[in-house]
N, C-alpha and C. Protein backbone atom coordinates (compact mmCIF):
# COMPACT_ATOMS: atom_id res chain seq x y z
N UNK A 1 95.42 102.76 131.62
CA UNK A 1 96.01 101.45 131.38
C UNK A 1 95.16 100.69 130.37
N UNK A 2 95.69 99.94 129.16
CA UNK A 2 95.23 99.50 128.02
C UNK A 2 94.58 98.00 128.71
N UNK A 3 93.30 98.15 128.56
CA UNK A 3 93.02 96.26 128.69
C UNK A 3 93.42 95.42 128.07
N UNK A 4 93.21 93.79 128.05
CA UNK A 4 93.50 93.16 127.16
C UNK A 4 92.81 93.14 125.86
N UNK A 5 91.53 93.30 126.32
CA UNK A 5 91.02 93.54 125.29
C UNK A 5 90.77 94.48 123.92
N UNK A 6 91.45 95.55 124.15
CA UNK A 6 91.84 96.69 123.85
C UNK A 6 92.80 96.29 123.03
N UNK A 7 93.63 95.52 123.97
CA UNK A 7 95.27 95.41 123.16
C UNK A 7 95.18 94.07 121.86
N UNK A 8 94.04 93.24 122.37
CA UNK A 8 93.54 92.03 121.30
C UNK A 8 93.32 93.02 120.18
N UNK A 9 92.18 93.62 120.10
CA UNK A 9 91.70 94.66 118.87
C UNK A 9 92.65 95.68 118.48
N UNK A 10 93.66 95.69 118.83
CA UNK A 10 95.12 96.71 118.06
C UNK A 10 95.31 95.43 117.42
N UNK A 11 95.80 94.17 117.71
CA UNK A 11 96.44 92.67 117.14
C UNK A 11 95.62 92.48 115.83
N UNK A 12 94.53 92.91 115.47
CA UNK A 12 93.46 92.17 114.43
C UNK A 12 93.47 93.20 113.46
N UNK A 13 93.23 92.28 112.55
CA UNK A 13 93.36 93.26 110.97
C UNK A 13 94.17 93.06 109.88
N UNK A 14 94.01 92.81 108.77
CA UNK A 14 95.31 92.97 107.96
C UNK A 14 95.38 94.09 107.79
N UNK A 15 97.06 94.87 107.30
CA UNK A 15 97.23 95.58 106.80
C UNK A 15 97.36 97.25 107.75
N UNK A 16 97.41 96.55 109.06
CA UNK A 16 98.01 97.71 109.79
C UNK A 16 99.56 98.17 109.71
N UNK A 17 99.45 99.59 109.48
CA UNK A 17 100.78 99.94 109.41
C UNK A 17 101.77 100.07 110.48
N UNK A 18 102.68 99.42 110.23
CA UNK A 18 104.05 99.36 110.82
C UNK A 18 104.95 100.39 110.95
N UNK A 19 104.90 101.68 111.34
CA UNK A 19 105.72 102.89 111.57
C UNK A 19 106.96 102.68 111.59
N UNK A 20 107.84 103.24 111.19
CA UNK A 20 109.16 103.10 110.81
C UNK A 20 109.79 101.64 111.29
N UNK A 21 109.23 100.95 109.92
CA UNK A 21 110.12 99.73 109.61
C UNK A 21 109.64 99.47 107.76
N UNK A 22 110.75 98.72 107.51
CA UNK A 22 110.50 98.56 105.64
C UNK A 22 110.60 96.98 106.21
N UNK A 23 110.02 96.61 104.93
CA UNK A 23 109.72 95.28 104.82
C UNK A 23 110.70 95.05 103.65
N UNK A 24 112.13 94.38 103.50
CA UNK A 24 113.03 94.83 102.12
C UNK A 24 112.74 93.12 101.33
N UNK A 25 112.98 93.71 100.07
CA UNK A 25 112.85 92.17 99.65
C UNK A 25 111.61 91.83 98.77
N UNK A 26 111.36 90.84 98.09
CA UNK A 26 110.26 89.76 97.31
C UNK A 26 109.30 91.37 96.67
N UNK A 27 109.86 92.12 96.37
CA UNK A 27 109.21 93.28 95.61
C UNK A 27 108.63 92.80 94.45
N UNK A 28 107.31 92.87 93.25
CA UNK A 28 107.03 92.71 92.23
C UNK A 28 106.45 93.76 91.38
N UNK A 29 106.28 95.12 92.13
CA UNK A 29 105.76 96.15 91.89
C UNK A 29 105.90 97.46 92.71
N UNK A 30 106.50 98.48 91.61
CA UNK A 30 106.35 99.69 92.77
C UNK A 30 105.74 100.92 91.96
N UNK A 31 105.06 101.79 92.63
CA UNK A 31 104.12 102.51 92.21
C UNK A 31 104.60 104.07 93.28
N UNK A 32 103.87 105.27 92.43
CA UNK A 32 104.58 106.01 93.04
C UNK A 32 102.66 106.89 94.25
N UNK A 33 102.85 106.55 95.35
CA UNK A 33 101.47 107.06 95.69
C UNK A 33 101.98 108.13 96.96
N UNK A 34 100.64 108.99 97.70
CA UNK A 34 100.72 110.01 98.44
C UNK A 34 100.65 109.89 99.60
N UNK A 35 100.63 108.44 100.27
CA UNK A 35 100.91 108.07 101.76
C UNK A 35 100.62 106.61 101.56
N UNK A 36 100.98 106.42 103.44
CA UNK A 36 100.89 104.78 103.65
C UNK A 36 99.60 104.13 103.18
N UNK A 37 98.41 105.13 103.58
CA UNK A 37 96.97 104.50 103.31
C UNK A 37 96.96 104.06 102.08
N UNK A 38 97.35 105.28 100.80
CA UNK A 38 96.92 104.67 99.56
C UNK A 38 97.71 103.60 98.88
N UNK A 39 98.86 103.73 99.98
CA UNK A 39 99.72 102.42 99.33
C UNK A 39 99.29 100.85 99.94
N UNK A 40 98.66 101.13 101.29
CA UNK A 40 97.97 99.74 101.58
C UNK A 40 96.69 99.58 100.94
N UNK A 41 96.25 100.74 100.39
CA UNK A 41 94.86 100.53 99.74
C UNK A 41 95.16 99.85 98.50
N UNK A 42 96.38 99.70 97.89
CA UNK A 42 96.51 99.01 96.29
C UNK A 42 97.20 98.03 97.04
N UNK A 43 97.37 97.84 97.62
CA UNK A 43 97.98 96.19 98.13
C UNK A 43 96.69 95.40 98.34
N UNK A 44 95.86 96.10 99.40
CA UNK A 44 94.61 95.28 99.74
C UNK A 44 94.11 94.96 98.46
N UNK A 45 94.23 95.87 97.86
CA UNK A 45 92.82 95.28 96.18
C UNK A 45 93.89 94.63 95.14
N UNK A 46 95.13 94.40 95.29
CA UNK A 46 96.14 92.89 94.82
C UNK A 46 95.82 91.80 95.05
N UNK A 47 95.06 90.84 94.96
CA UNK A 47 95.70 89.67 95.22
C UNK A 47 96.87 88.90 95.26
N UNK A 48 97.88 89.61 94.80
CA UNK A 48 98.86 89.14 95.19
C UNK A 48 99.75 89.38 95.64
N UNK A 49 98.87 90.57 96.36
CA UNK A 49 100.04 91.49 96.98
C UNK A 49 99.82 91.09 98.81
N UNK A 50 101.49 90.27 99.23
CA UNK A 50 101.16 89.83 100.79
C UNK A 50 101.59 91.04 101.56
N UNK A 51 102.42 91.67 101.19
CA UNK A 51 102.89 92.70 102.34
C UNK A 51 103.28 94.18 101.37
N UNK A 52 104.06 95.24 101.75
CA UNK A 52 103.67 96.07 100.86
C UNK A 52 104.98 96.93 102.12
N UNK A 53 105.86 97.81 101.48
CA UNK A 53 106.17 99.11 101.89
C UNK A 53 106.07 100.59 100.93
N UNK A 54 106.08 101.11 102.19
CA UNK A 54 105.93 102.75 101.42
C UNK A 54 106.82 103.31 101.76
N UNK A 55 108.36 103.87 100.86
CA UNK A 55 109.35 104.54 101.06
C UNK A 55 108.87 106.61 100.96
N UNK A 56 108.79 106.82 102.70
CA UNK A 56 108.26 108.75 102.89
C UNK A 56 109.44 109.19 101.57
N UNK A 57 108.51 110.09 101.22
CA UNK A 57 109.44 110.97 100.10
C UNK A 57 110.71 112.30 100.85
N UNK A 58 111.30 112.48 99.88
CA UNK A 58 112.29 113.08 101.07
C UNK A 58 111.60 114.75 100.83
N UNK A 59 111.91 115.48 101.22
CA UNK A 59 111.29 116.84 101.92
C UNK A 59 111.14 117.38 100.13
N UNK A 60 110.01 117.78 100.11
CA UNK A 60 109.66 118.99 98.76
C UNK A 60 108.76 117.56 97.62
N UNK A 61 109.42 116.59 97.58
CA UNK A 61 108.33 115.31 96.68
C UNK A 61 107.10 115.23 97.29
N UNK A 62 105.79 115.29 96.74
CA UNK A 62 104.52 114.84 97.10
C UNK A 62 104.31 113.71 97.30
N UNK A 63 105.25 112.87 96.37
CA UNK A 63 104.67 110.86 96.78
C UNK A 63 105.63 110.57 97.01
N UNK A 64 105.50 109.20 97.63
CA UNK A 64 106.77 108.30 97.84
C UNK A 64 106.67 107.37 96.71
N UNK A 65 107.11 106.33 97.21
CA UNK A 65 107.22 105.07 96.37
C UNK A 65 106.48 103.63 97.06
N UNK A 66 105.91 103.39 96.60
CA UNK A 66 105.23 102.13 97.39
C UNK A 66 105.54 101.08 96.81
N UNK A 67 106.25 99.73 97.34
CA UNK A 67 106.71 98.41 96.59
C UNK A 67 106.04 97.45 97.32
N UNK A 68 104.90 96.91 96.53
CA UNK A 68 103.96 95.45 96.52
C UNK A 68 105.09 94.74 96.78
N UNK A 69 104.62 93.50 98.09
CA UNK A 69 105.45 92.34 97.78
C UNK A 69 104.42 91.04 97.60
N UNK A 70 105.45 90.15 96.94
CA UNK A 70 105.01 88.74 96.89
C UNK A 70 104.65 87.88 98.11
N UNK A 71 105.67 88.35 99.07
CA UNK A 71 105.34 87.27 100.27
C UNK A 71 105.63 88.95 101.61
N UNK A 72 105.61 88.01 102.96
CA UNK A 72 105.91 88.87 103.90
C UNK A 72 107.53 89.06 104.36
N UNK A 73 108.52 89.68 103.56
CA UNK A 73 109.64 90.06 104.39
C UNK A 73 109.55 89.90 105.76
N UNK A 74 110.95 89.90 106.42
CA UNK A 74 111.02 90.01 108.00
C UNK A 74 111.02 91.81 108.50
N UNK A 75 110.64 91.91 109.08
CA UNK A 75 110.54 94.09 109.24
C UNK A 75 112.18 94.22 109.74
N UNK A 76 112.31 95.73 109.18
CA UNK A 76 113.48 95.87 109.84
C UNK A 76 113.49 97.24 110.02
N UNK A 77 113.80 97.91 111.35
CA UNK A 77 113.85 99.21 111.65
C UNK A 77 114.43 100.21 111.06
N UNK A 78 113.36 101.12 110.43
CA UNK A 78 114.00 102.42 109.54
C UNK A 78 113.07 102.97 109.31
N UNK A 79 113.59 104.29 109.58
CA UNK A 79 112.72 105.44 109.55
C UNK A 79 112.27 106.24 108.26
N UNK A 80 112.81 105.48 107.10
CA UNK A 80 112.47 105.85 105.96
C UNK A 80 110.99 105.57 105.72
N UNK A 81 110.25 104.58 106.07
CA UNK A 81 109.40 103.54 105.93
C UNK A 81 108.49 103.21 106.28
N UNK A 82 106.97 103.00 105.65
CA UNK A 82 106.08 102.27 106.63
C UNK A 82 105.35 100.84 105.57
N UNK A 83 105.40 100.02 106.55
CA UNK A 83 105.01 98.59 105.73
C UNK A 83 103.68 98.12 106.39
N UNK A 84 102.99 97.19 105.87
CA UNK A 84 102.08 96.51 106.43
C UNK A 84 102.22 95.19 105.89
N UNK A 85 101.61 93.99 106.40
CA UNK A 85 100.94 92.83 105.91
C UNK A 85 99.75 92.62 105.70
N UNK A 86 99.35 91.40 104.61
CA UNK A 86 98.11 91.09 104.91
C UNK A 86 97.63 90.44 106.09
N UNK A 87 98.24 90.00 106.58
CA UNK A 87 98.22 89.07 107.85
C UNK A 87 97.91 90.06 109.34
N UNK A 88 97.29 89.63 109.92
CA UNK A 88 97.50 90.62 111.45
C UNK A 88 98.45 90.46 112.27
N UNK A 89 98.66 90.88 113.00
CA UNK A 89 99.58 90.89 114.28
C UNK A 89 99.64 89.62 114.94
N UNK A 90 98.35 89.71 114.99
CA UNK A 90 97.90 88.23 115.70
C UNK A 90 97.92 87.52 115.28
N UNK A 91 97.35 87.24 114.20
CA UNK A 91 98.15 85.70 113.34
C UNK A 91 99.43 85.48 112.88
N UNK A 92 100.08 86.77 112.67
CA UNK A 92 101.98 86.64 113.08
C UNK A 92 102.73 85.91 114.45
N UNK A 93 101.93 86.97 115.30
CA UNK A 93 102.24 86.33 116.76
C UNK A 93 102.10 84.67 116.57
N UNK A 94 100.93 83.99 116.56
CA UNK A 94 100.67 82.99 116.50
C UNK A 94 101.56 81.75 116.05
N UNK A 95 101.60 82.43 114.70
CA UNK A 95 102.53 81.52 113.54
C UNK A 95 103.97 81.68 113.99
N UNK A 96 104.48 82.50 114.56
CA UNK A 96 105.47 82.54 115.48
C UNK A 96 105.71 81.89 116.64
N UNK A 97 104.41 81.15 117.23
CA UNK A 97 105.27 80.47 118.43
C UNK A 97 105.18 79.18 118.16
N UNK A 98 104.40 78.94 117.26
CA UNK A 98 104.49 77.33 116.54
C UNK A 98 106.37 76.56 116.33
């Protein structure tokens, strides 16, 4: 059984990936890279990059497609996809119950 505390430190971080969901929308850049990591790794070193998806390549392509965004889309379930924010979980949560 997961503590709370456990489950606090999954909440923290920017830029944890979101397993099948795309973030669609406020795109300013897309780049073609070889997984989720290296596509959150060129978001993190953007400044202006707030959120970021990586469209999986379909069977036999080596990269996908990774599209920088401007702001944070709302997620939406699909298995094409993995997105992150700069923001954590926890400061989503947060800004959400305001």
């Amino acid at each position: 059984m997961e503590t709370l505390s456990n489950i606090l430190k999954s909440l923290q971080g920017p830029f944890q990936l979101e397993n099948d969901f795309d973030r669609p929308g406020n795109d300013y850049a897309q780049h073609m890279e070889v997984s989720p990591e290296s596509c959150r790794t060129r978001c993190a070193g953007d400044g202006n990059c707030q959120a970021f998806t990586f469209v999986k390549p379909n069977p036999g392509p080596a990269q996908g497609q990774c599209f920088l965004k401007r702001s944070e889309p709302q997620p939406v379930a699909n298995r094409c996809c993995v997105s992150g924010t700069r923001s954590s979980r926890e400061e989503t949560i947060i800004r959400n119950m305001k």
